[in-house]
Protein backbone atom coordinates (compact mmCIF):
# COMPACT_ATOMS: atom_id res chain seq x y z
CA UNK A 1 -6.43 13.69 29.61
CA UNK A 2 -8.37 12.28 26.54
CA UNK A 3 -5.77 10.28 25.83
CA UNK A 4 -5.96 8.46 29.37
CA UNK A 5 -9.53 8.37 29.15
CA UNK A 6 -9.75 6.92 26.25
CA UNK A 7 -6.81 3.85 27.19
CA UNK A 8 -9.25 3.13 30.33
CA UNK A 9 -12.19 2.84 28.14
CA UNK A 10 -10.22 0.28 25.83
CA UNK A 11 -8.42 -1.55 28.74
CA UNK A 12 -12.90 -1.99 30.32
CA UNK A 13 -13.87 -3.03 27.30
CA UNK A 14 -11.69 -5.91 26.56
CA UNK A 15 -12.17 -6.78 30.03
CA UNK A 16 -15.76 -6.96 29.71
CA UNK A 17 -16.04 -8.45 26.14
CA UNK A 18 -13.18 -10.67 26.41
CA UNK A 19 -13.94 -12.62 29.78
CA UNK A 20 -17.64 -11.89 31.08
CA UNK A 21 -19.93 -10.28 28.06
CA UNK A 22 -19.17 -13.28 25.31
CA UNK A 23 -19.50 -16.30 28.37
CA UNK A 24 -22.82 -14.60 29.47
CA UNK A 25 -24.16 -13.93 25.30
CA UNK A 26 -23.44 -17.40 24.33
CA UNK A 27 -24.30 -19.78 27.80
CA UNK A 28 -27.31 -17.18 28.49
CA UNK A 29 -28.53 -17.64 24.61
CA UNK A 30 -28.21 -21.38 24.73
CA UNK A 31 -29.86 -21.65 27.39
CA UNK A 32 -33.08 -19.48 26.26
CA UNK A 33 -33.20 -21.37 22.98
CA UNK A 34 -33.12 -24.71 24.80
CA UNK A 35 -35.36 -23.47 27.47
CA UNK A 36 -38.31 -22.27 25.17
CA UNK A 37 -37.40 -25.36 22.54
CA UNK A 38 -35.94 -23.02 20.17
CA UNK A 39 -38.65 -20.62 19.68
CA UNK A 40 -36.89 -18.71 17.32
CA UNK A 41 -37.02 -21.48 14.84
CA UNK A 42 -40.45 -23.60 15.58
CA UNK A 43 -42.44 -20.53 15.19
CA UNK A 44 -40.78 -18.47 12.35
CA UNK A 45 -43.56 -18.61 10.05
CA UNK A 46 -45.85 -17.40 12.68
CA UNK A 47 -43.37 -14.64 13.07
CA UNK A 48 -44.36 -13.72 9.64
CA UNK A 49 -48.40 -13.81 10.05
CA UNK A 50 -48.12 -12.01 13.20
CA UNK A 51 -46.11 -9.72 11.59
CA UNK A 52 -48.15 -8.67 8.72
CA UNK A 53 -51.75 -9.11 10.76
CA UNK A 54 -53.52 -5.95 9.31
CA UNK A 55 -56.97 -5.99 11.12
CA UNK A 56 -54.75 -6.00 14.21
CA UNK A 57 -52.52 -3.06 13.24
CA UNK A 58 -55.53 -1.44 11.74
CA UNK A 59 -57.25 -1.49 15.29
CA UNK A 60 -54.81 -0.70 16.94
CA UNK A 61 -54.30 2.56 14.62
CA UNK A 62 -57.95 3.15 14.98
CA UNK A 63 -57.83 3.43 19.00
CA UNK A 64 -54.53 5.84 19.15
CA UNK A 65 -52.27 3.20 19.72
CA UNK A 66 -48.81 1.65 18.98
CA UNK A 67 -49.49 -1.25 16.37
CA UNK A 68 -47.30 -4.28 16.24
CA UNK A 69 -46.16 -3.45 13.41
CA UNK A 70 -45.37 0.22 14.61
CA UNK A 71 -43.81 -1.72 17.63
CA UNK A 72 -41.50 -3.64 14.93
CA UNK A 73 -40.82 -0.92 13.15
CA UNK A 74 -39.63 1.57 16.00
CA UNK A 75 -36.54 -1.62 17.68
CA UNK A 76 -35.89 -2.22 13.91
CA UNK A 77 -35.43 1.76 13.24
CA UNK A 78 -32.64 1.43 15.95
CA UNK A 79 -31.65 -1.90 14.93
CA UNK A 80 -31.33 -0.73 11.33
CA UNK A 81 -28.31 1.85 11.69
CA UNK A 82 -24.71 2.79 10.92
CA UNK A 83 -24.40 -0.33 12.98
CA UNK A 84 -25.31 -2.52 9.33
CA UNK A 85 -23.13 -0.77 7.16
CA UNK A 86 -20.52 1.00 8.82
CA UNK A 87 -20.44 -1.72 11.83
CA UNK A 88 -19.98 -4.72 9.46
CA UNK A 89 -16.92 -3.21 7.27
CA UNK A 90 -15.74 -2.65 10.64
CA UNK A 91 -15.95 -6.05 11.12
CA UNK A 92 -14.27 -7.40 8.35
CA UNK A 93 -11.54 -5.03 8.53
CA UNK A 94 -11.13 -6.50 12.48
CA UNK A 95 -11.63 -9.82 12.13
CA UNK A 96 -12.00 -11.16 8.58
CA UNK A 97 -14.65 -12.57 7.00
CA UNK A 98 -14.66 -15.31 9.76
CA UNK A 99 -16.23 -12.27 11.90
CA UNK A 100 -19.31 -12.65 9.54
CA UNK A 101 -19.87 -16.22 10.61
CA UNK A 102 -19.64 -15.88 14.09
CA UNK A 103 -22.16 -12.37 13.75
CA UNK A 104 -24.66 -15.18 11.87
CA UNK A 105 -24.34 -17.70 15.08
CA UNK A 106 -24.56 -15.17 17.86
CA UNK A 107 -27.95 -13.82 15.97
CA UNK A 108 -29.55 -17.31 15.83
CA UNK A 109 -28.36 -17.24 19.29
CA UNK A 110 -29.49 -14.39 20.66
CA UNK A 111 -32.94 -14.62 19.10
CA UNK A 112 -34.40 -16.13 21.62
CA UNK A 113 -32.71 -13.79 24.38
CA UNK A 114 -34.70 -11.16 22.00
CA UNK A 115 -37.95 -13.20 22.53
CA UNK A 116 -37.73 -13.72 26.47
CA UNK A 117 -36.72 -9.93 27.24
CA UNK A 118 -39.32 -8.90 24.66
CA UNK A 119 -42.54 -10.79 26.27
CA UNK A 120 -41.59 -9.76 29.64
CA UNK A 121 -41.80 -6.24 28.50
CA UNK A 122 -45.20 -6.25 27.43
CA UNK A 123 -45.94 -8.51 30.56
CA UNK A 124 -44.54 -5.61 32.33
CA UNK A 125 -45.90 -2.85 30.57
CA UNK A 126 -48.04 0.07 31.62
CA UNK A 127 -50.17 2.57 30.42
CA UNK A 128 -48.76 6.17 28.63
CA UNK A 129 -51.43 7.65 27.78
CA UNK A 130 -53.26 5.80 24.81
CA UNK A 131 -50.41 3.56 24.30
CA UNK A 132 -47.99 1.98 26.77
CA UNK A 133 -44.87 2.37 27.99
CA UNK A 134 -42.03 -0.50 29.44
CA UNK A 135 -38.62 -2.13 29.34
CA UNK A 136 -36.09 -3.58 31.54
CA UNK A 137 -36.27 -0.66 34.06
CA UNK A 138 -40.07 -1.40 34.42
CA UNK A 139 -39.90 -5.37 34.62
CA UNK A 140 -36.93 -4.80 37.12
CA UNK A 141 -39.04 -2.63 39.25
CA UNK A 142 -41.99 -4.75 38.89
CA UNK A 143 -40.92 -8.19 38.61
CA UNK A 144 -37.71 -7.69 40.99
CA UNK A 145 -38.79 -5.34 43.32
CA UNK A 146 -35.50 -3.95 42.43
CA UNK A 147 -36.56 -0.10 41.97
CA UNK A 148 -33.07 1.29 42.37
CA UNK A 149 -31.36 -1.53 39.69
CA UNK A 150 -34.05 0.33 37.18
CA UNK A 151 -32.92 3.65 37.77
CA UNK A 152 -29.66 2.91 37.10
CA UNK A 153 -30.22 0.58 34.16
CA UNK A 154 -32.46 3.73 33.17
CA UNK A 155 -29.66 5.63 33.27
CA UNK A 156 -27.00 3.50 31.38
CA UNK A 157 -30.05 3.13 28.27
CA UNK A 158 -31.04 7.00 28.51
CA UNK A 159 -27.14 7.58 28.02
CA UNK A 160 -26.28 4.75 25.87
CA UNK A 161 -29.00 5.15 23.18
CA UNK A 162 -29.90 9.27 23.43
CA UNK A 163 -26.24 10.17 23.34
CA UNK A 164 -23.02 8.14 23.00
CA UNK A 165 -25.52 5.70 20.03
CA UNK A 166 -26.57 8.23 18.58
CA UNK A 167 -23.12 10.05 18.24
CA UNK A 168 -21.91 6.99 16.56
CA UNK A 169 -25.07 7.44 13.96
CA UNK A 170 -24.56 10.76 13.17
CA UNK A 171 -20.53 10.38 13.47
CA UNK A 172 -20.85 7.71 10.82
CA UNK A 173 -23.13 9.45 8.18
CA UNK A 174 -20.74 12.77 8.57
CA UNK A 175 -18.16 10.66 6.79
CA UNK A 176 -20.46 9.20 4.26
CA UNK A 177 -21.68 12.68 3.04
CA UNK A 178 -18.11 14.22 3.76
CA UNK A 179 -16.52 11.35 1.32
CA UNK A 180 -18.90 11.67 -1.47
CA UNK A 181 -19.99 15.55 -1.31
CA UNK A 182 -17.84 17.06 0.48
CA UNK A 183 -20.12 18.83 2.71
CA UNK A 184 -18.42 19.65 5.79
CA UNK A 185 -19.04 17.89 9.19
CA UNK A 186 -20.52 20.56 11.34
CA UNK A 187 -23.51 21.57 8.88
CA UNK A 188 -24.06 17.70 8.17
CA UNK A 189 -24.44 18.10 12.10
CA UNK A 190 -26.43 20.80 12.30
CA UNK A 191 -28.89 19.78 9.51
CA UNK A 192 -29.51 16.19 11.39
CA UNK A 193 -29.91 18.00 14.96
CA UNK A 194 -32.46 20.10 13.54
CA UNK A 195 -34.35 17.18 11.53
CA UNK A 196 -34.07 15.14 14.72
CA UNK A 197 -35.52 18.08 16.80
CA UNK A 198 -38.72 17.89 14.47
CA UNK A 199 -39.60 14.19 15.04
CA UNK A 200 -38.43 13.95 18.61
CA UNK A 201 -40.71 16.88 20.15
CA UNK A 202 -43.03 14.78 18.56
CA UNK A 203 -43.90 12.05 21.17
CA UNK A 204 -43.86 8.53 20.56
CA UNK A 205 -46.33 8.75 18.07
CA UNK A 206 -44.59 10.51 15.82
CA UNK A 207 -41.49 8.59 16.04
CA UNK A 208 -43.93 5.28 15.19
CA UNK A 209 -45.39 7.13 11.86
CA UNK A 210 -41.47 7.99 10.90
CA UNK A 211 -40.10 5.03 11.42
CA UNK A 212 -42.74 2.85 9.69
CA UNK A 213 -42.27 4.42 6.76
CA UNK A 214 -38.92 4.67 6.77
CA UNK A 215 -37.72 1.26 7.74
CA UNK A 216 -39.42 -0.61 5.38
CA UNK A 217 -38.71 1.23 1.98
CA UNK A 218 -35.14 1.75 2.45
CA UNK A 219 -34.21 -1.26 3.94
CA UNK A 220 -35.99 -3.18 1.19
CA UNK A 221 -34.38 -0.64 -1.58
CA UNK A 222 -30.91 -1.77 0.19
CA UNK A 223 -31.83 -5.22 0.36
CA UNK A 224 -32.64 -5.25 -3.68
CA UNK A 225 -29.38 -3.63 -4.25
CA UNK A 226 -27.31 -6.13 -2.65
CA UNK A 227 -29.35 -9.13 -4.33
CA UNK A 228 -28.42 -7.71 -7.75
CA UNK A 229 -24.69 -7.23 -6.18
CA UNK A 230 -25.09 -11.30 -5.12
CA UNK A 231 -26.25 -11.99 -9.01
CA UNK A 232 -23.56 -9.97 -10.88
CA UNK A 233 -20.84 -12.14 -9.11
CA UNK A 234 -22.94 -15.40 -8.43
CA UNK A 235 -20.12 -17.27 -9.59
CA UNK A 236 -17.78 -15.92 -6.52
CA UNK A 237 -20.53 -16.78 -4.06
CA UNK A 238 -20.04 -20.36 -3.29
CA UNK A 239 -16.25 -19.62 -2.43
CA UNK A 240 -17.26 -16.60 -0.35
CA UNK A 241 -19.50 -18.39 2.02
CA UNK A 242 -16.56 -21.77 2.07
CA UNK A 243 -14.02 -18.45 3.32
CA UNK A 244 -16.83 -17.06 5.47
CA UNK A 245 -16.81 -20.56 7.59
CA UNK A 246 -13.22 -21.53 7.08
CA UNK A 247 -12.16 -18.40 8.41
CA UNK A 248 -14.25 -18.46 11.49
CA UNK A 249 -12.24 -21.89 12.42
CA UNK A 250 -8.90 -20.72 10.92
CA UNK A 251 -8.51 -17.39 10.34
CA UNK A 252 -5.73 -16.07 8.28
CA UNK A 253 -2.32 -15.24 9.53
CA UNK A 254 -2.84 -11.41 7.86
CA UNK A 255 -6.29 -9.73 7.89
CA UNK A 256 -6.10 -6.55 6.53
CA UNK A 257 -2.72 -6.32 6.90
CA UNK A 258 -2.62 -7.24 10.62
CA UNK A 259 -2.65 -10.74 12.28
CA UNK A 260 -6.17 -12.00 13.97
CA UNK A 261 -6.16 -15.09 15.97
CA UNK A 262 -9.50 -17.25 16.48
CA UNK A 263 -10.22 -15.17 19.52
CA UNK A 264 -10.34 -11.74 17.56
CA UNK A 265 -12.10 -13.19 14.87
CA UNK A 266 -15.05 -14.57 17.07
CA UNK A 267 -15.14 -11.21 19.68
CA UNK A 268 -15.27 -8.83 16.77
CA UNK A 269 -17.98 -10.86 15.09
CA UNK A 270 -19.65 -10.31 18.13
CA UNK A 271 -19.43 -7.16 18.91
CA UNK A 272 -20.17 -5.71 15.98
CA UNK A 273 -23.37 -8.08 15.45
CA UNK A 274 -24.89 -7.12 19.15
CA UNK A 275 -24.24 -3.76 18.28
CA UNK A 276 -26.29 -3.76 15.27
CA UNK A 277 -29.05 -6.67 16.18
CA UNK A 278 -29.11 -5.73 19.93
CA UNK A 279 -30.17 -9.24 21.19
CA UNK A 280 -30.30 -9.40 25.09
CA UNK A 281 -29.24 -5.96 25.53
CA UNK A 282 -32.56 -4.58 27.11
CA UNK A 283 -33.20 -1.78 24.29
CA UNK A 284 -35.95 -3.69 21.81
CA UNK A 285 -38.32 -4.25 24.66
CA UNK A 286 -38.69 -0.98 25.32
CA UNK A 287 -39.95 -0.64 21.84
CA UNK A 288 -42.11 -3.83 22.21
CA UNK A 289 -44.03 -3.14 25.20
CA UNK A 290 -45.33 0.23 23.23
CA UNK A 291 -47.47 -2.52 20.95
CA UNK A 292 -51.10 -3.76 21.35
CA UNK A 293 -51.44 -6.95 21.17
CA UNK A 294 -53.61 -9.78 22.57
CA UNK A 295 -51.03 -11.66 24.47
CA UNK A 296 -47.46 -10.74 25.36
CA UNK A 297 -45.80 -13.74 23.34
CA UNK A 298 -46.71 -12.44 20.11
CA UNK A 299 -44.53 -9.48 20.65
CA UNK A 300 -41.63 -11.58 21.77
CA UNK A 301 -41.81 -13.69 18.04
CA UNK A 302 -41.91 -10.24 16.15
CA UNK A 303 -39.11 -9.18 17.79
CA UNK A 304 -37.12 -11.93 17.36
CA UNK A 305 -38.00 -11.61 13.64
CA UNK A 306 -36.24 -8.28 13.76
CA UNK A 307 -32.92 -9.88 15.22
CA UNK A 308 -33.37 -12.40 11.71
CA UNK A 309 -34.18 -9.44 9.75
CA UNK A 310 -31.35 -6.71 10.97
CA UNK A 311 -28.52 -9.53 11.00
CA UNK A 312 -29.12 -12.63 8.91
CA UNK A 313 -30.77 -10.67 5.79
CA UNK A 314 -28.88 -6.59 6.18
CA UNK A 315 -25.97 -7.62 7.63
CA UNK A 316 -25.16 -10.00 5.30
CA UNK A 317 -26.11 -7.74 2.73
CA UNK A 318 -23.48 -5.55 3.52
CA UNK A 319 -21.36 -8.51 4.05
CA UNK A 320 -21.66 -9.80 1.07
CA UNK A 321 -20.90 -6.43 -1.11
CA UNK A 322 -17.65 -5.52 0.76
CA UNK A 323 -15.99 -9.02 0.47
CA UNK A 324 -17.06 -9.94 -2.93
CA UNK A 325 -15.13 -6.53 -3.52
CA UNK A 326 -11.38 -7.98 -4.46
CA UNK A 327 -9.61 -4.70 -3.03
CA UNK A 328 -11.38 -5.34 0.44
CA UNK A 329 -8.39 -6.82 2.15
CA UNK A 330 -5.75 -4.35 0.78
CA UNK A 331 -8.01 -0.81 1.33
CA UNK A 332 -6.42 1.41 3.70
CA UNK A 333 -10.01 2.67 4.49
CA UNK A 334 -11.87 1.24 6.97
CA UNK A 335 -15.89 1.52 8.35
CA UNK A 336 -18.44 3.73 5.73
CA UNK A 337 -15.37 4.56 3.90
CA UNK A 338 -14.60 1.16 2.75
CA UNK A 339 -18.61 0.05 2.76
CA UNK A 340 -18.49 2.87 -0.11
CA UNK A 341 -15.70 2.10 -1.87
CA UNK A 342 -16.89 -1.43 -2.30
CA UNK A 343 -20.26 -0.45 -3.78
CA UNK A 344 -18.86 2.01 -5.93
CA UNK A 345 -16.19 -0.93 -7.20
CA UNK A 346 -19.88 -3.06 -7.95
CA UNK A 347 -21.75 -0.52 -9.65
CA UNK A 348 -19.83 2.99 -10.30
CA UNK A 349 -19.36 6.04 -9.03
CA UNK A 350 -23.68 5.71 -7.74
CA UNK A 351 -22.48 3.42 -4.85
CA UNK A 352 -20.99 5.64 -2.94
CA UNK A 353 -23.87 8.00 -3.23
CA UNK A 354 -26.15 5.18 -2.16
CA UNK A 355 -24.40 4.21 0.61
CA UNK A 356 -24.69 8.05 1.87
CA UNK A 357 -28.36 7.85 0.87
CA UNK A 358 -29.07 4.62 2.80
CA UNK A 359 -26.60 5.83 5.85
CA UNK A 360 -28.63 8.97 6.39
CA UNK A 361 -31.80 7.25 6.08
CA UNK A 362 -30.85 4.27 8.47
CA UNK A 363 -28.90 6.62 11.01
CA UNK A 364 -31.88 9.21 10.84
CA UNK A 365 -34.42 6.33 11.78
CA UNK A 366 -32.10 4.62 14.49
CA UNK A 367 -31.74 7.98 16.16
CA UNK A 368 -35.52 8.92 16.55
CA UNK A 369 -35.74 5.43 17.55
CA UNK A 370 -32.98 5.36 19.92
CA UNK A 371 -34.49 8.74 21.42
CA UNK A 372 -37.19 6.86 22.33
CA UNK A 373 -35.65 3.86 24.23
CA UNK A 374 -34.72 7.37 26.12
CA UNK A 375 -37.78 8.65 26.50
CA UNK A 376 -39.33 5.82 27.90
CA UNK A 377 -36.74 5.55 30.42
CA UNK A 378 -37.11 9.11 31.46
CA UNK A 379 -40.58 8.28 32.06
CA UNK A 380 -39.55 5.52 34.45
CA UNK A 381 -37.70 8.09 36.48
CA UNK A 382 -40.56 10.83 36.30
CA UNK A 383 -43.27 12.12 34.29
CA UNK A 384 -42.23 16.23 33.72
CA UNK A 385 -42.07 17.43 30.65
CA UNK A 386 -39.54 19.92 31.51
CA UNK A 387 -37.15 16.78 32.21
CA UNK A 388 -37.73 15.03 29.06
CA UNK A 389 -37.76 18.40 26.87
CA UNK A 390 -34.13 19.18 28.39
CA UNK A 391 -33.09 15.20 27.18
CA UNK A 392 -34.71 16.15 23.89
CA UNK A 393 -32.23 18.90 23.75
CA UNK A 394 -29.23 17.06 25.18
CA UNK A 395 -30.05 14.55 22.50
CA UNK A 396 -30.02 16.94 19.66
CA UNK A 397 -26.82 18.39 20.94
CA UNK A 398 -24.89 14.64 20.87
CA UNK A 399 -26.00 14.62 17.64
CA UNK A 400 -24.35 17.62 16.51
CA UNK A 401 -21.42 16.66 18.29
CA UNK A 402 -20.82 12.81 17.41
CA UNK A 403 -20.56 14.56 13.82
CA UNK A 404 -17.08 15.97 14.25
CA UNK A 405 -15.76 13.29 16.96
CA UNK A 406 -13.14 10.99 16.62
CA UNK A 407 -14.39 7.83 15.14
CA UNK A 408 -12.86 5.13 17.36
CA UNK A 409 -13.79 6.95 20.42
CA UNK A 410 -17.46 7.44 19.76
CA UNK A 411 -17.12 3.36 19.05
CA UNK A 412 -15.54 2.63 21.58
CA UNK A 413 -18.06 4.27 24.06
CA UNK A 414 -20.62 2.60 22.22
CA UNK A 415 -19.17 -0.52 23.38
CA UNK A 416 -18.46 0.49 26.66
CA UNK A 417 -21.88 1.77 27.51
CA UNK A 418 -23.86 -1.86 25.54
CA UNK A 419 -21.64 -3.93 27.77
CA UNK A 420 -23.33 -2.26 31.17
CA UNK A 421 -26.38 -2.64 29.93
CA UNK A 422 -26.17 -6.07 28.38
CA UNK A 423 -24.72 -7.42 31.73
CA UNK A 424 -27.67 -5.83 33.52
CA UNK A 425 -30.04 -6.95 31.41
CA UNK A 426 -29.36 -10.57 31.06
CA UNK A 427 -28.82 -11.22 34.68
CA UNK A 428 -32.33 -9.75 34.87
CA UNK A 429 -34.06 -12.14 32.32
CA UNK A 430 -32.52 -14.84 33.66
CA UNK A 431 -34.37 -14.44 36.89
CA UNK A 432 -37.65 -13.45 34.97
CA UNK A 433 -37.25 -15.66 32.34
CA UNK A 434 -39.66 -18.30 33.82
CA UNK A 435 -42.59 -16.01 33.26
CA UNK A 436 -41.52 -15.57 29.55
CA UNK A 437 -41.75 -19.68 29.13
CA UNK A 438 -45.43 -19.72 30.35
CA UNK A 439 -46.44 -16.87 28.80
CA UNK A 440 -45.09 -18.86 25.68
CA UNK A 441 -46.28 -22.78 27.02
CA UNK A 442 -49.60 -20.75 27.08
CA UNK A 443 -49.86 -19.34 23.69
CA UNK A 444 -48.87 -22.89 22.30
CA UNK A 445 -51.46 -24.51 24.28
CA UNK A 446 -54.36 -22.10 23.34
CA UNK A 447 -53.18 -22.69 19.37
CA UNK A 448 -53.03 -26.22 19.67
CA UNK A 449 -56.80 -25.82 20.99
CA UNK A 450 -57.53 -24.50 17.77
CA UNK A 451 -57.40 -20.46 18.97
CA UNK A 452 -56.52 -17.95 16.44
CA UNK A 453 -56.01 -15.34 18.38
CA UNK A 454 -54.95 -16.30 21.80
CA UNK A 455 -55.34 -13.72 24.58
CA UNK A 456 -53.51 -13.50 27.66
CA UNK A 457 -54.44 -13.30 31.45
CA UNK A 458 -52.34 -12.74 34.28
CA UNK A 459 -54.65 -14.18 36.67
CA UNK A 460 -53.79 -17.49 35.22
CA UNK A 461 -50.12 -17.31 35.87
CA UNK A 462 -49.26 -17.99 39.67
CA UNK A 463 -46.74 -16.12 41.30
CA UNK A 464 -46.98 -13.50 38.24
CA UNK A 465 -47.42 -10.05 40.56
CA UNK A 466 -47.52 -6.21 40.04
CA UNK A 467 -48.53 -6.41 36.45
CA UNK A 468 -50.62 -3.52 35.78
CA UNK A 469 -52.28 -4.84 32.46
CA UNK A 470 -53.14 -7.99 31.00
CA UNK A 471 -55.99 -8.95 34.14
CA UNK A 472 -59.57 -9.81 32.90
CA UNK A 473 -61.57 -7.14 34.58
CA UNK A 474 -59.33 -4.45 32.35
């Protein structure tokens, strides 16, 4: 019975990725980055400043809620997962280093996707309390009129990211700590269930105060590592990035030991980048409409900062340490397994230590992150806390079991379950999009006016309805 179950779920997702997911990715993230005159790339250094604004996140702080930077922090927690080290040495072991290439160009891409389903969520947001809550369910229901689509796109997230994601985080840092210390599976489970029950009973508030102190530090610390990896072998690096783009164009006839035509090559690059970066999927903006901010765009840029961050710098970071690794292409292991053995090749018996370091550290943060992309859904559906305790459970008990599940099932639901959501989601955008692009035409206007801080009004913005926020007598 698993058996069969697990041949339909492989027989839907090439299906999905193969013929309808990569056409709607790549025509829908063209079209965003032409429609909004690549916004991803005029306003990157305002990305930055927007980014690091601390009288803003200060205030925010100050009044009990969700800084931008908190905001950032919380998508980039998720973003920043198994998904950048385990996900990329999948990757490469599927598709080459040509997959690398192809992960770059869907992230440049999907950027602006990031941007347009990010300022329609905090157009669309509503109050929760001190802070706010919203997402694709909310801007469905709101800007569609579509109430039923946003239950079951609530459904698919609170699913997607509270069990079968999270399975693949903890799944993935069982084997790191199994490899290196030999601790078995089901108490590597057990401890991570019971540190995720701590934070998640929390609220969203304490998931904010986690993750911003997580995300930063260790993603930096793995950052440095890398850079030093980069400089040990900075004579191999020209040649790397010449077999990075070659191969994307004309891959070799034996990858790992099996044969990967252009097609694999360019789906597994982007599979495995969308999985980690989650452009267009309709998880970030549930994180970005928890931020306070003055006007809705400035969300949108910081989040498609994150999709530059989580792909272009981490990504590559891992990337860049498993092929500059000369065993790569003749290992027999695959995922974590290989991620580690490359490091260790680099710098000693420590790298595969660190990678189980940075592993539980990045899953830990993507699960109380992805627990939240749940919680806010719940929400959506209704406000008792007897509902969203018993998810708080379920989620703690997916965690304990995606630590002693197969591997390529646990990824392959993953897949399964982002390409529902991603199909939902962009069809969505793509309807609302043209609120997104006046929302931004007004935050370039008000700049060019000489505004540094431009502030948003819905009242402005005809045939923008059922917003709760953003109107000038709140």
């Amino acid at each position: 019975m698993i058996a069969q179950i697990h041949g339909f779920i492989g027989v839907m997702n090439n299906y999905l990725w193969s013929y309808i997911l990569i056409i709607m990715l790549v025509v829908l993230g063209i079209y965003f980055s032409i429609r909004t005159k690549f916004v991803q790339f005029r306003y990157f250094t305002e990305m930055f400043k927007l980014l690091t604004d601390g009288n803003a996140n200060k205030n925010a702080k100050k009044n009990g809620k969700i800084s931008s930077f908190q905001a950032f922090c919380i998508s980039t927690s998720s973003r920043v997962g198994t998904g950048n080290i385990a996900g990329i040495a999948l990757a490469i072991a599927g598709g080459g280093p040509g997959a690398i290439f192809w992960m770059w160009v869907m992230a440049l891409i999907g950027s602006a996707s990031s941007f347009v389903e990010s300022t329609l969520a905090q157009i669309y947001k509503v109050k929760n309390g001190t802070a706010y809550k919203g997402g694709p369910a909310y801007y469905i229901e709101q800007g569609l009129n579509m109430r039923w689509l946003g239950i079951i796109f609530t459904i698919l997230i609170s699913i997607t990211y509270g069990f079968v994601f999270n399975s693949v985080q903890s799944n993935t840092l069982s084997i790191a700590f199994n490899n290196v210390f030999g601790v078995s599976y089901l108490v590597i489970g057990i401890v991570l269930a019971a540190l995720t029950a701590a934070v998640i009973f929390g609220g969203v508030h304490r998931v904010a105060k986690v993750s911003e102190i997580i995300v930063p530090v260790f993603a930096g610390l793995y950052i440095l590592v890398a850079i030093g990896i980069v400089i040990m072998n900075i004579g191999s690096v020209p040649a790397l990035i010449a077999d990075i783009v070659k191969s994307a164009f004309k891959p070799s006839e034996m990858i790992m030991g099996t044969g990967a035509g252009f097609m694999t090559v360019l789906l597994t690059g982007v599979k495995r980048g969308l999985f980690s970066n989650e452009a267009g999927m309709g998880s970030a903006p549930n994180a970005a409409a928890t931020a306070e901010v003055s006007h809705p765009v400035k969300q949108g840029l910081i989040q498609s900062l994150g999709v530059f961050t989580d792909t272009i710098i981490i990504c590559s970071c891992t990337a860049f340490m498993v092929l500059l690794y000369n065993g790569y292409a003749t290992s027999s292991n695959e995922g974590i397994a290989l991620a580690q053995e490359a490091l260790s090749s680099h710098i000693g018996s420590f790298g595969g230590i660190f990678i189980a370091i940075c592993i539980f550290l990045f899953a830990f943060s993507s699960i109380v992150g992805n627990y939240y992309y749940g919680e806010s859904n719940i929400q959506f559906v209704t406000e008792s806390k007897g509902a969203l305790n018993i998810y708080r459970a379920l989620v703690c008990g997916m965690v304990l079991f995606g630590a002693v599940a197969k591997v390529q099932f646990v990824w392959d639901m993953a897949d399964l379950f982002m390409a529902f959501m991603a199909i939902i989601n962009m069809i969505v955008i793509a309807k609302l999009g043209k609120f997104a692009y006046i929302a931004l035409d007004d935050y370039t206007k008000q700049k060019k006016a000489g505004v540094k801080d431009p502030i948003f009004y819905v009242d402005d913005i005809e045939g923008l309805e059922n917003v709760e926020y953003w109107h000038k007598d709140k």
